[in-house]
Protein backbone atom coordinates (compact mmCIF):
# COMPACT_ATOMS: atom_id res chain seq x y z
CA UNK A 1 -18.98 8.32 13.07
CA UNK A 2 -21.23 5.50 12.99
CA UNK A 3 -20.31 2.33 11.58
CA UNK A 4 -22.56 -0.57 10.23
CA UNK A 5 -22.47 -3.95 9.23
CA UNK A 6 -24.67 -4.74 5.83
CA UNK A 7 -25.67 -7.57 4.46
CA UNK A 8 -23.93 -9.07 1.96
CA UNK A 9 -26.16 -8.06 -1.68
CA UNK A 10 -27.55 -5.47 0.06
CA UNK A 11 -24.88 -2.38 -0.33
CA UNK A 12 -26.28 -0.82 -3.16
CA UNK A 13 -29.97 -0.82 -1.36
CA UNK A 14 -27.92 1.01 1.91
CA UNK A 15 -26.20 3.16 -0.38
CA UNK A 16 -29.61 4.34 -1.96
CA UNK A 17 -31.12 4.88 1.06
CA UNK A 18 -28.44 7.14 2.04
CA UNK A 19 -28.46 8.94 -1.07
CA UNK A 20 -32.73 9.85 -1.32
CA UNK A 21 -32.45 10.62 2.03
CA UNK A 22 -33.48 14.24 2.94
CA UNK A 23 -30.56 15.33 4.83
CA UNK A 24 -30.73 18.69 6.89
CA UNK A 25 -27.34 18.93 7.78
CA UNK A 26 -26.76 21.98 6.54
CA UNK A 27 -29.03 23.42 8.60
CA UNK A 28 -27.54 23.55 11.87
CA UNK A 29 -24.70 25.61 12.92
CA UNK A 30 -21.14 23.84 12.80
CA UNK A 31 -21.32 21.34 10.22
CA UNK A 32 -18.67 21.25 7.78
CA UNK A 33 -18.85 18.07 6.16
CA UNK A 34 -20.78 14.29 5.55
CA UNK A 35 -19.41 11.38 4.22
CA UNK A 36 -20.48 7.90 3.70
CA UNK A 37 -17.73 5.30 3.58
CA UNK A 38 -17.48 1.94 2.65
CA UNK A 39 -14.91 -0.40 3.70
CA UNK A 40 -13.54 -3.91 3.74
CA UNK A 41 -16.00 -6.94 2.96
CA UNK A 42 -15.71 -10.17 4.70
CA UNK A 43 -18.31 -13.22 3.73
CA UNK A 44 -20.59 -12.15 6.93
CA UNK A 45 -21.03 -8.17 6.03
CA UNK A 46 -19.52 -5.12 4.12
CA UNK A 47 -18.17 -2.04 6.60
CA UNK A 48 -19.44 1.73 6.21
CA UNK A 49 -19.33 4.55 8.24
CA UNK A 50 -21.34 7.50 8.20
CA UNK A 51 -18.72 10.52 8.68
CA UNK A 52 -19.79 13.94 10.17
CA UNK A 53 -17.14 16.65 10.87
CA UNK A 54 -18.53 19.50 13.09
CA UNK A 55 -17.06 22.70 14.20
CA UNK A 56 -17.33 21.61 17.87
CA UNK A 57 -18.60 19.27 20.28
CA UNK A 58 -21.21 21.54 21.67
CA UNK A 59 -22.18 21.63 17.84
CA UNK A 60 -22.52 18.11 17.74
CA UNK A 61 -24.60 17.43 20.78
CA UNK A 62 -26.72 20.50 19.48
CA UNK A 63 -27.74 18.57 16.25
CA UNK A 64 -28.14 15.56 18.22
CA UNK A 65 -30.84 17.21 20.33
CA UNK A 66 -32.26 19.13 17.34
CA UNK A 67 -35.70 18.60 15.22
CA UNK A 68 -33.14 17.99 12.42
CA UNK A 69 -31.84 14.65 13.76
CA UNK A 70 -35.25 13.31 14.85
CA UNK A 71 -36.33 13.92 11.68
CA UNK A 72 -33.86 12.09 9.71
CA UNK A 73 -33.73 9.01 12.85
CA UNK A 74 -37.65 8.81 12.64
CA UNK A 75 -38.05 5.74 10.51
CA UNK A 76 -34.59 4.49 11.39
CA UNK A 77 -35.43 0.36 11.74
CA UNK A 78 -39.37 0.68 10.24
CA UNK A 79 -38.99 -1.14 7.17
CA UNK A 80 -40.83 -3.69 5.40
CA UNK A 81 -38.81 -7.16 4.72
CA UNK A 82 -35.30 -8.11 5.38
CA UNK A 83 -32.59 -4.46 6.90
CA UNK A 84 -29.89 -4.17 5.04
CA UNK A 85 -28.37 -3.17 8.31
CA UNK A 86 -27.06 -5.77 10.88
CA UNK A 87 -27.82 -5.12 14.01
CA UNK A 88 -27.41 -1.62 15.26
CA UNK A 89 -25.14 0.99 14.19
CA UNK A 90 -21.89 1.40 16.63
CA UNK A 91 -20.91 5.15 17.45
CA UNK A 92 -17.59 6.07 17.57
CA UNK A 93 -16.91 9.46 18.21
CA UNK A 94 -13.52 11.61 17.59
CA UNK A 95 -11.72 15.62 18.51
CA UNK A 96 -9.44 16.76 16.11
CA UNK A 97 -5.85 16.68 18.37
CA UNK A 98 -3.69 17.43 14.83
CA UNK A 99 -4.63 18.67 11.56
CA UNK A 100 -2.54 19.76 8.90
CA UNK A 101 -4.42 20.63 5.39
C-alpha cells in the first residue's frame, strides 16, 4: 500500500489521475487485485491508499523492478502548478498471516 495526503479541493483531480492512468498491472505475473481508497478528511488533507494484492512477495519486488512500474512512476511529481499530493507517498507494506473468504 501506499498512502497519501491530498490537498483539500483537490480529491477529485487525484482521483482522475488515477483513473486515465494507463495501468499495466495486469501484465505481470501475481497480481490479483488494485484498489484505490479514500479515507478520513481532516482540515489539512484527505487519506487514500493505493491497494495492490499480489500472489507473493517475490511477485511484488518483480513488478517493482519491472518496465511496467517505471513506466507508470515516470512522470510521478512532473506536473505543472500546484500537486494534489502532499509530500511523498508513505509505503506500507503487508503478508497475508489469516484469510478467510
Amino acid at each position: 500500500m501506499n498512502r497519501f495526503k491530498i490537498r483539500p479541493g483537490s480529491e477529485a483531480e487525484f482521483e482522475t489521475i488515477w483513473a486515465s492512468r494507463e495501468s499495466r498491472l495486469k501484465e505481470l505475473k501475481g497480481f490479483r487485485e488494485f484498489r484505490l481508497l479514500k479515507g478520513p478528511s481532516s482540515g489539512e488533507h484527505t487519506l487514500y491508499s493505493s491497494h495492490v494484492i499480489w500472489d507473493s512477495r517475490a511477485d511484488f519486488e518483480a513488478w517493482t523492478k519491472s518496465q511496467q512500474f517505471r513506466d507508470a512512476h515516470k512522470n510521478a511529481g512532473k506536473r505543472e502548478g500546484e500537486s494534489p499530493i502532499l509530500g511523498h507517498p508513505q509505503f506500507e507494506g503487508f503478508e497475508t498471516v489469516l484469510h478467510e473468504a
